[in-house]
Protein backbone atom coordinates (compact mmCIF):
# COMPACT_ATOMS: atom_id res chain seq x y z
CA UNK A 1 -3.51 20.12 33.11
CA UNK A 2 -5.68 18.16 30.71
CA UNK A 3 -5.17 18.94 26.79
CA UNK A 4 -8.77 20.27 25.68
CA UNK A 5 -7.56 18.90 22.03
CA UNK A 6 -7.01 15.13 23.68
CA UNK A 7 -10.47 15.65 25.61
CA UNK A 8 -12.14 16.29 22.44
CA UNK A 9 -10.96 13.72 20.19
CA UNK A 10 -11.41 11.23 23.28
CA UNK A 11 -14.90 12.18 24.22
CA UNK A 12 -15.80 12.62 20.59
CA UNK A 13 -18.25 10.58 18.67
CA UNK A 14 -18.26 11.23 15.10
CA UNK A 15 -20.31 9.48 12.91
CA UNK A 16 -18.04 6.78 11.43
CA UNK A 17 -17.45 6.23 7.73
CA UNK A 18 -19.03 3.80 5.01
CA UNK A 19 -18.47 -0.43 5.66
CA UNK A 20 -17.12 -2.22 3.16
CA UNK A 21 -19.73 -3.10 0.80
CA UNK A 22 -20.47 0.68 0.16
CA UNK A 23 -16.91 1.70 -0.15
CA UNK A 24 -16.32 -1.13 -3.03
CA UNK A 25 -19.79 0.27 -4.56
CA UNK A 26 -18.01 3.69 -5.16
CA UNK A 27 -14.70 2.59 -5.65
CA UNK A 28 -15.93 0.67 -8.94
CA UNK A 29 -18.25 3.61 -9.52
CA UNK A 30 -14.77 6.03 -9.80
CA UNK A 31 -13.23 3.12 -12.40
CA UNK A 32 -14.66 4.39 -15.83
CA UNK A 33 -13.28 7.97 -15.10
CA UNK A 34 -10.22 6.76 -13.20
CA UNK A 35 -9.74 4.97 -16.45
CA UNK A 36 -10.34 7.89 -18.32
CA UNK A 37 -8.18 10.12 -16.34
CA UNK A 38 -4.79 7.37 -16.48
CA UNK A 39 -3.47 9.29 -19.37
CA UNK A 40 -3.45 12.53 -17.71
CA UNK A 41 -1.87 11.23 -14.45
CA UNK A 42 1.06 9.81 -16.13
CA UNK A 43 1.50 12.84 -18.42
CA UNK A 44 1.67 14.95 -14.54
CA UNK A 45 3.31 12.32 -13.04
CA UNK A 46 1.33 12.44 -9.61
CA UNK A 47 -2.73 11.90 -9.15
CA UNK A 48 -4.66 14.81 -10.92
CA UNK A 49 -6.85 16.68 -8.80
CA UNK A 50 -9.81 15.52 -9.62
CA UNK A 51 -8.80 12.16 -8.55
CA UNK A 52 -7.24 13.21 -5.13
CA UNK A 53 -10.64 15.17 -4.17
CA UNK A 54 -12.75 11.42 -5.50
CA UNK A 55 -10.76 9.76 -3.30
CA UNK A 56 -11.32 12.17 -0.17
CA UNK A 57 -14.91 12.71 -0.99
CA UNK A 58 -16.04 9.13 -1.22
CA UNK A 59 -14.32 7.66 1.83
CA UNK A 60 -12.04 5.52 0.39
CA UNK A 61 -8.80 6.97 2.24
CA UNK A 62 -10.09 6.90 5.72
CA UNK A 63 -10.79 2.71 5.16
CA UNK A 64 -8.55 1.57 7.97
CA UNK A 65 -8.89 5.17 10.11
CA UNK A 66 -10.62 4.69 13.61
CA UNK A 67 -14.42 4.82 13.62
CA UNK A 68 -13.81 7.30 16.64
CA UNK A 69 -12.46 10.18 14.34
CA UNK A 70 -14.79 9.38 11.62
CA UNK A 71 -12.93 6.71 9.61
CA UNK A 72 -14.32 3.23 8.45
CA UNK A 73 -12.00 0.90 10.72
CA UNK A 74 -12.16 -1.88 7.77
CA UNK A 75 -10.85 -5.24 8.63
CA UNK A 76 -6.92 -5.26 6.68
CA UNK A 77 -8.49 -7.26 3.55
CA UNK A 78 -10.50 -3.88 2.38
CA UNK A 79 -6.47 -3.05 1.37
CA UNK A 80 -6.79 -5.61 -1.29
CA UNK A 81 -10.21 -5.87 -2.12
CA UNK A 82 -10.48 -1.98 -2.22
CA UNK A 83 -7.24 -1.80 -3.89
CA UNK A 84 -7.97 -4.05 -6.31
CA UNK A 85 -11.03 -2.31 -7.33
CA UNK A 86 -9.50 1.55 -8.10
CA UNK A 87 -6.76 -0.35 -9.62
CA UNK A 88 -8.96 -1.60 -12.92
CA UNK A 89 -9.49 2.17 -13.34
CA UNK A 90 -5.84 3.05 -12.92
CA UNK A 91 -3.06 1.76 -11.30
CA UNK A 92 -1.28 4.80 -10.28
CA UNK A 93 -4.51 5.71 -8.37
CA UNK A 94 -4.86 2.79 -6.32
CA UNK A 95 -1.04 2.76 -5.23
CA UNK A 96 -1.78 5.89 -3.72
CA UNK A 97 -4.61 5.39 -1.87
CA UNK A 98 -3.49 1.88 -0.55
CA UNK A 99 -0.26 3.68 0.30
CA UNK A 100 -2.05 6.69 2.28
CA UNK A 101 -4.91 4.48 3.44
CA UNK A 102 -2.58 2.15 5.54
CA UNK A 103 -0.82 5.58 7.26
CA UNK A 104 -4.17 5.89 8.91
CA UNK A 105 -4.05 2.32 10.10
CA UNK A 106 -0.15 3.20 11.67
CA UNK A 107 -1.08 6.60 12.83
CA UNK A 108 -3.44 4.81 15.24
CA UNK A 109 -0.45 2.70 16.85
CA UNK A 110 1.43 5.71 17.59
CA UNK A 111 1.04 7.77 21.03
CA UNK A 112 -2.05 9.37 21.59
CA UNK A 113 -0.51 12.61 21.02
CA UNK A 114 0.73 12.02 17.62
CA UNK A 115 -2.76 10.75 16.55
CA UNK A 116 -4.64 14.13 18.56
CA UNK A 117 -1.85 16.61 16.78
CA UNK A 118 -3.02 15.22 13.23
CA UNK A 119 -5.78 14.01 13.66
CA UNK A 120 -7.19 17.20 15.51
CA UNK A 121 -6.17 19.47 12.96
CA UNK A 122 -7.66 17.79 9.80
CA UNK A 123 -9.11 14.06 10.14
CA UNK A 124 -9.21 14.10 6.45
CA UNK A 125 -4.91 14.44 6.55
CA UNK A 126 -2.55 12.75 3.81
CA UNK A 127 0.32 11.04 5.25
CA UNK A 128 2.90 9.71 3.01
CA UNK A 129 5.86 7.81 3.54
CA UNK A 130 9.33 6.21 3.15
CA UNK A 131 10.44 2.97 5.10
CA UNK A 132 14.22 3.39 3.87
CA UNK A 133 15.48 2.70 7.69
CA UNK A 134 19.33 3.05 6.41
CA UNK A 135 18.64 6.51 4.90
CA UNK A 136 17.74 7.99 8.43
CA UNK A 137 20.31 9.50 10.08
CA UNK A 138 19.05 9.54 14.10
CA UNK A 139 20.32 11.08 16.84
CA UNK A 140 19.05 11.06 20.25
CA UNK A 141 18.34 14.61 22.11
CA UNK A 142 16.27 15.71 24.59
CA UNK A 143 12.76 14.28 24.63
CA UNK A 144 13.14 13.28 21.21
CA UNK A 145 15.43 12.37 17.97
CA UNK A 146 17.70 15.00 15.88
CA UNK A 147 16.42 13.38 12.30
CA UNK A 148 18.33 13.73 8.72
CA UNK A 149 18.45 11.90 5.21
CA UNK A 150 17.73 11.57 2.19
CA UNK A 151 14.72 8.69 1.32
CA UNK A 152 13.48 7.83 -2.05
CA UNK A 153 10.13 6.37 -3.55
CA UNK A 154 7.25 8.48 -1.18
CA UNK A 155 4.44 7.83 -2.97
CA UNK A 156 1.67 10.32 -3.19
CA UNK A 157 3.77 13.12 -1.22
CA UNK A 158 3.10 16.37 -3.09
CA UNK A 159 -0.41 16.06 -1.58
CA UNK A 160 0.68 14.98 1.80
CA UNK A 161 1.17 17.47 4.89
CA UNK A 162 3.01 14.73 6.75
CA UNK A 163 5.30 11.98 5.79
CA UNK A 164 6.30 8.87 7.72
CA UNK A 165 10.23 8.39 7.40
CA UNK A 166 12.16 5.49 8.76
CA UNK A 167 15.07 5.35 10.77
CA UNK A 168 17.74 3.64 12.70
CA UNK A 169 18.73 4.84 16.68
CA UNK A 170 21.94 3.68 17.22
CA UNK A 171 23.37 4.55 21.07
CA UNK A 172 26.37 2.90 22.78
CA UNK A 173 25.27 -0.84 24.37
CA UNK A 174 22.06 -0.89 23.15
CA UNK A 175 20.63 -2.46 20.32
CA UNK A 176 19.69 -0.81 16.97
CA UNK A 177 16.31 0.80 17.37
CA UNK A 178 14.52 1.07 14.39
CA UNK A 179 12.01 3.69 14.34
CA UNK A 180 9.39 5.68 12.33
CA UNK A 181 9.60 9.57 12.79
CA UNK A 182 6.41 11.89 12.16
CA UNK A 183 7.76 15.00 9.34
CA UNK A 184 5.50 17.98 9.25
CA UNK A 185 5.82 19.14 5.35
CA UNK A 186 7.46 22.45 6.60
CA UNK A 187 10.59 20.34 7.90
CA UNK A 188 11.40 18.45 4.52
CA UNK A 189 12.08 18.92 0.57
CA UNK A 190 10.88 17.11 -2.04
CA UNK A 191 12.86 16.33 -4.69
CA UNK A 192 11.57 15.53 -8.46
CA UNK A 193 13.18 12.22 -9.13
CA UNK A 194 9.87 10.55 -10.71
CA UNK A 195 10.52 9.49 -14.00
CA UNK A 196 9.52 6.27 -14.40
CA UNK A 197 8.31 3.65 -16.98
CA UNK A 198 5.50 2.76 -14.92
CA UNK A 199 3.11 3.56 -11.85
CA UNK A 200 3.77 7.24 -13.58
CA UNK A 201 1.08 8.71 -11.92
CA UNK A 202 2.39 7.93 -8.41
CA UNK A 203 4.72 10.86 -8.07
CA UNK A 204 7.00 8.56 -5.97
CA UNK A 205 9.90 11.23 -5.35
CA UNK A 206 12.58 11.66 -3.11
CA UNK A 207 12.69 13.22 0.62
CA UNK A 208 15.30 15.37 2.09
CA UNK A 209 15.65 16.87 5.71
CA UNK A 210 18.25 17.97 7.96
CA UNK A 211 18.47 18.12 11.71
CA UNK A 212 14.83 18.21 11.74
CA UNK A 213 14.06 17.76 15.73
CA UNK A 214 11.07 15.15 15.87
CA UNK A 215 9.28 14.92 19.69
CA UNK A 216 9.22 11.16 20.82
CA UNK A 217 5.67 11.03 20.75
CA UNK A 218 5.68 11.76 17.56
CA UNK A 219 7.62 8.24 17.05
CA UNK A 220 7.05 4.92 17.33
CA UNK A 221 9.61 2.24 17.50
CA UNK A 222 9.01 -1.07 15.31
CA UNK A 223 9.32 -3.02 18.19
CA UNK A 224 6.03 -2.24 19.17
CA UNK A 225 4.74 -2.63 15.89
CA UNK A 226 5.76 -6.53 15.72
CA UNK A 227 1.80 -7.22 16.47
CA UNK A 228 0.30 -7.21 20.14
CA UNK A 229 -0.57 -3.73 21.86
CA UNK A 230 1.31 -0.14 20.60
CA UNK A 231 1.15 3.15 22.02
CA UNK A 232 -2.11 3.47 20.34
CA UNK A 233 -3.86 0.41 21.76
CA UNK A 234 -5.77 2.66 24.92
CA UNK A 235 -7.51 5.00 22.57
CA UNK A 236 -7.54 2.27 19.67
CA UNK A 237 -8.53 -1.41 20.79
CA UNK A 238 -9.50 -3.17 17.52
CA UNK A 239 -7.82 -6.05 16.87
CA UNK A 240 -6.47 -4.18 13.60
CA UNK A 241 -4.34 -2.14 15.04
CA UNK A 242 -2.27 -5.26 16.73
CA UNK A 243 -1.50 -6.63 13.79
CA UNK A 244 2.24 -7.07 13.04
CA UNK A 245 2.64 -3.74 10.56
CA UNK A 246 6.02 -4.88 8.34
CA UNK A 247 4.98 -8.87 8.41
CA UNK A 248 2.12 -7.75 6.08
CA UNK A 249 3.06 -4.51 4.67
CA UNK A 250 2.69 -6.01 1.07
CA UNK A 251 -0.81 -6.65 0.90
CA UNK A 252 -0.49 -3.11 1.02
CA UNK A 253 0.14 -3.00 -2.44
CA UNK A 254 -0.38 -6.43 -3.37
CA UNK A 255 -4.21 -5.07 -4.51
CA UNK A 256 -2.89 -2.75 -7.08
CA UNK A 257 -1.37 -5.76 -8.99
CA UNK A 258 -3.97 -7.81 -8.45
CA UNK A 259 -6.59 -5.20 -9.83
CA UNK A 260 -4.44 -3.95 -12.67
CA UNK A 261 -4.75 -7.73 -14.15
CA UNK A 262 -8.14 -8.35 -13.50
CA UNK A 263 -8.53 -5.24 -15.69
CA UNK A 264 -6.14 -6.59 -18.39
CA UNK A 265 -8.11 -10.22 -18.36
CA UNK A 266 -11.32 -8.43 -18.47
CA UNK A 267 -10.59 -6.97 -21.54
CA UNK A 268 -8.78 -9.64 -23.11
CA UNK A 269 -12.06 -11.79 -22.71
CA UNK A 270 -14.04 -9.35 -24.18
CA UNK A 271 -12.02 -8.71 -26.98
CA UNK A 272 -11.58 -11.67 -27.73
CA UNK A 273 -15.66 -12.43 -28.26
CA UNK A 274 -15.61 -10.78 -30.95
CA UNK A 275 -12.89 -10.08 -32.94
CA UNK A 276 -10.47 -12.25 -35.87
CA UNK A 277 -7.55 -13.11 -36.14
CA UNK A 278 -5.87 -10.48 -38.75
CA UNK A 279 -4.25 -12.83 -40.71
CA UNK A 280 -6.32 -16.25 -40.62
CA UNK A 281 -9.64 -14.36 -40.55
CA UNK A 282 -10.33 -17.19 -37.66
CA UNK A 283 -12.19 -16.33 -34.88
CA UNK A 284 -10.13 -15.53 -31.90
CA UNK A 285 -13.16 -17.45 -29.07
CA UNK A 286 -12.50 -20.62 -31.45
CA UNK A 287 -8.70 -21.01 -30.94
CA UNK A 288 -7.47 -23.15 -28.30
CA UNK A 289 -4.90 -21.22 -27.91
CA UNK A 290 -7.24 -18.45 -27.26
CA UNK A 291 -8.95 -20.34 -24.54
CA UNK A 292 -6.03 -21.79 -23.60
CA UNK A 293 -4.28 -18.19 -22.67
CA UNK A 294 -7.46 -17.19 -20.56
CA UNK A 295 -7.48 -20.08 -18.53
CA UNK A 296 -4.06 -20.00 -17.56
CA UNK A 297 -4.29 -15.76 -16.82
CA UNK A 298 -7.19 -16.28 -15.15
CA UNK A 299 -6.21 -19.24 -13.09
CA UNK A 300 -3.11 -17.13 -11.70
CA UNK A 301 -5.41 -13.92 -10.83
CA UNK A 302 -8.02 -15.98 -8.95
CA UNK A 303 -5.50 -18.06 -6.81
CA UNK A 304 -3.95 -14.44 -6.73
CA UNK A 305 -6.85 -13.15 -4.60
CA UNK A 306 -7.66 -16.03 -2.69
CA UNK A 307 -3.90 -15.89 -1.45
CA UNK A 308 -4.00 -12.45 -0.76
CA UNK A 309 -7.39 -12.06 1.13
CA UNK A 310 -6.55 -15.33 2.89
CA UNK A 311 -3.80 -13.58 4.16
CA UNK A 312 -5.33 -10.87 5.07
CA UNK A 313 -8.39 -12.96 7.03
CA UNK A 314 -5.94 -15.18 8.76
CA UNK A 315 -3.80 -12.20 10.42
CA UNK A 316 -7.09 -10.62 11.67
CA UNK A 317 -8.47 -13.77 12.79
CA UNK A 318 -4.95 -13.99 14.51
CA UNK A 319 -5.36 -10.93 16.18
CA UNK A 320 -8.75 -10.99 17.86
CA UNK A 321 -7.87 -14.56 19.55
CA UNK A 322 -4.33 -11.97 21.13
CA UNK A 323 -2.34 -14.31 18.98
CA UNK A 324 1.13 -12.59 17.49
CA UNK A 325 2.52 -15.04 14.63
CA UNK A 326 5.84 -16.57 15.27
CA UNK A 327 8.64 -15.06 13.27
CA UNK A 328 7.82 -18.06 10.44
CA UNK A 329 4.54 -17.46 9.67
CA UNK A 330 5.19 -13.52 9.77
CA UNK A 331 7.91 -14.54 6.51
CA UNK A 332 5.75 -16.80 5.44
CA UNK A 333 2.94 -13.91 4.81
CA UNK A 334 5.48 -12.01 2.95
CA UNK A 335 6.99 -14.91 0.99
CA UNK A 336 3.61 -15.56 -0.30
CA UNK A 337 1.81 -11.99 -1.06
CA UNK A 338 5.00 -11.80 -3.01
CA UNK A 339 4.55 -15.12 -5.00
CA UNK A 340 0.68 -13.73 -5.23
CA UNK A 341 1.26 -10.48 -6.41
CA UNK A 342 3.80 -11.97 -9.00
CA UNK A 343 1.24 -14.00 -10.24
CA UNK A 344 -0.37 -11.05 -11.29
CA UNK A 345 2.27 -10.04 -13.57
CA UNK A 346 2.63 -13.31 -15.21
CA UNK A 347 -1.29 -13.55 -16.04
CA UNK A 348 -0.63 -9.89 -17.73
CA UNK A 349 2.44 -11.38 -19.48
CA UNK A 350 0.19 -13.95 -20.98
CA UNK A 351 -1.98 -11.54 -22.09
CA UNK A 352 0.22 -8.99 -23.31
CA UNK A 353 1.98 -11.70 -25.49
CA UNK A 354 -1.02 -13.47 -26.22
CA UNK A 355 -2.32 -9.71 -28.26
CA UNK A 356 0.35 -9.22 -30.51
CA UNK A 357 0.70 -6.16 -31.76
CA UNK A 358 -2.16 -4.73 -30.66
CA UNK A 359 -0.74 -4.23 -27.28
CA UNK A 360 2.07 -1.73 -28.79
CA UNK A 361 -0.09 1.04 -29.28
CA UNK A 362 0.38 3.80 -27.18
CA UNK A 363 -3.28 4.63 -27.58
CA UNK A 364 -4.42 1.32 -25.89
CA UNK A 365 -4.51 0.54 -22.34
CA UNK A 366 -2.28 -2.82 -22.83
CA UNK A 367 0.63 -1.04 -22.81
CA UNK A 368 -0.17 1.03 -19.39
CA UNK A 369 -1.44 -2.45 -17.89
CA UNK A 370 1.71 -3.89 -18.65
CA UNK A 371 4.23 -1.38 -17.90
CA UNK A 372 2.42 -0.56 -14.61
CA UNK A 373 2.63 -4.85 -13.77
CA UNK A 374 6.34 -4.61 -13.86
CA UNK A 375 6.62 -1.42 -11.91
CA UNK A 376 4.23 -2.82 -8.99
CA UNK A 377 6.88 -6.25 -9.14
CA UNK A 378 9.83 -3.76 -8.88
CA UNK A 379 8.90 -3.15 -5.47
CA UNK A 380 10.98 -4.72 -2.49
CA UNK A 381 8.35 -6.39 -1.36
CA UNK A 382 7.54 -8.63 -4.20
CA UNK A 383 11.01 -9.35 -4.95
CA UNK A 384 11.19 -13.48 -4.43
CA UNK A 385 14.30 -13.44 -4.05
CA UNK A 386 14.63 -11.63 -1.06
CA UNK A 387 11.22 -13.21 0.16
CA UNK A 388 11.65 -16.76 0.06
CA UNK A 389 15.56 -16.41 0.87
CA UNK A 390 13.95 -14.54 4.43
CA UNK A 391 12.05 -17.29 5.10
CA UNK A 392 14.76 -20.22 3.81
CA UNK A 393 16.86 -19.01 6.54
CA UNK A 394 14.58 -19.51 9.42
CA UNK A 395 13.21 -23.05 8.22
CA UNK A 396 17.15 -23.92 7.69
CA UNK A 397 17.37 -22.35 11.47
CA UNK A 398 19.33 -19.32 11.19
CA UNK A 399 18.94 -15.78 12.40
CA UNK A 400 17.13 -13.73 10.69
CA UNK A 401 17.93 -10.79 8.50
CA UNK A 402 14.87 -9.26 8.37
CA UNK A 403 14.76 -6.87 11.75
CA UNK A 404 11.52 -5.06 11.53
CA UNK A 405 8.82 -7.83 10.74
């Protein structure tokens, strides 16, 4: 018997969403009040409201969703250069919606029947996430996995109706199958563990379930998300869902940092037009040092987004010739979105410095900017250490120990 929901969504031709150019239009239309609203979301610790209906209403978290259930299907650089945009109105804001915005772009790898069971029931759907693979407890059962654990940092899941968790199948003589598992919000608890220093607003808390039975379409094993065809390719051919998923999962994020400095510079410049130096009475646009400090903040934000859109390009460019990047060039994407995204940190650091006291007051957005800098560094994936060791190993010509890129 054919499923009338899978003949629907197949045969259905929805008008897609906005391109690119339209989507950055209102995503640096939202920044004044995004700006306005930064207080408020790290006072609830999550996204108010407000924000969470902007974000739905003008497109922006359907980017990388198939055209064929209404989304934009953006090429993978609208991550960063979309990102980057929300993220000069507040950081918090555009961690989410990168964050929720890319579970669109998985969703379409999985089986067809995942994509029809979500997808059918509310294209507009919030999937969030936690790619902890040890936390997952897995066992194998009858057309499907017995699922358990306890995963921290889900961004953006008190909104969410799904979440993505990670976990490891381990069976007798085979090897360990690492796998992402589907979670209706009925099936898991969230736990209030958010209480940060910054990316406040993020409402990054902790995930619980027991012996939650997940289907196996309702999984997808990272093997076939390694770049190439996935379960989803049939119903899904773009290029951009081939592309290797964990290779470039920081450019994810990589946008938040990137926008929360160009924010910071931009109003460092400005201020700095106009305004003396307490003491001296000199004007700040006359000191050398002055200059001296933009040039080297602003030198480390625009190599910042030339890396990270490069990046982005070359994958895509990649994947429309069929090509799937050697295990190399897949660390060599990470090593360098995190080098790129650190950059972005240090060009705040210079700035923060570079303002003296000014930047202590609570009332001022210098504070937020930096605070929210080093909480967007804190992640995994921008740790260098663990980036440029990954790749180290395989120039020196060792095995990996990075399983999932």
């Amino acid at each position: 018997m054919v499923d009338p929901q899978t003949t629907t969504l197949r045969n259905a031709r929805p008008s897609h969403g906005p391109g690119h150019d339209e989507l950055l239009e209102r995503a640096r239309a939202l920044v004044p009040t995004l700006a306005a609203r930064a207080e408020e979301a790290e006072r609830l610790r999550r996204l108010p409201p407000e924000s969470e209906r902007d974000l739905h209403e003008t497109g922006l978290y359907r980017m990388l969703q198939p055209q064929r259930v209404g989304g934009s299907e953006l090429d993978y650089s609208a991550l960063v250069t979309l990102g980057a945009a929300v993220a000069q109105g507040c950081a918090s804001t555009a961690w989410n919606l990168t964050n929720l915005a890319s579970h669109h772009w998985m969703l379409a790898m999985f089986p067809e029947a995942a994509q029809n069971r979500l997808w059918g029931e509310n294209p507009d759907v919030l999937i969030a996430s936690s790619f902890i693979f040890p936390a997952g407890k897995v066992k194998a059962a009858k057309n499907g996995y017995v699922l358990s654990g306890r995963w921290p940092f889900s961004s953006g899941v008190d909104p969410s109706d799904w979440t993505m968790l990670a976990g490891i199948v381990r069976e007798d003589g085979a090897p360990p199958d690492h796998r992402v598992f589907l979670v209706h919000r009925s099936e898991y608890e969230i736990i209030d563990t958010w209480h940060v220093s910054g990316l406040k607003g993020t409402g990054s808390k902790d995930v619980v379930c027991e012996d939650v039975f997940v289907p196996a379409e309702m999984t997808v094993s990272v093997a076939d998300l390694k770049g190439g065809p996935t379960p989803g390719s049939e119903v899904n051919p773009n290029p951009l869902y081939r592309l290797p998923v964990f290779a470039l999962f920081p450019a994810i994020l990589s946008g938040v940092g990137l926008g929360n400095a160009e924010a910071c510079y931009a109003h460092y410049v400005d201020r700095s037009r106009s305004r003396t130096a307490s003491y001296s009475g000199a004007k700040l646009s006359d000191l050398q040092s002055t200059q001296i400090k933009i040039g080297s903040a602003g030198t480390r934000i625009s190599v910042a987004r030339r890396t990270m859109i490069g990046i982005c390009e070359d994958a895509m460019a990649d994947a429309r010739r069929g090509i799937v990047p050697d295990l190399a060039t897949k660390l060599a994407y990470r090593r360098d979105l995190a080098y790129a995204t650190n950059l972005c940190t240090e060009a705040v650091d210079i700035i923060h410095a570079a303002s003296g006291a000014h930047a202590l007051y609570l009332s001022g957005p210098l504070q937020r900017w930096f605070r929210d800098a080093h909480a967007v560094i804190a992640h995994i994936a921008f740790n260098m250490d663990a980036a440029t060791a990954a790749h180290g190993r395989i120039a020196l010509g060792l095995e990996t120990d990075n399983h999932v890129v």
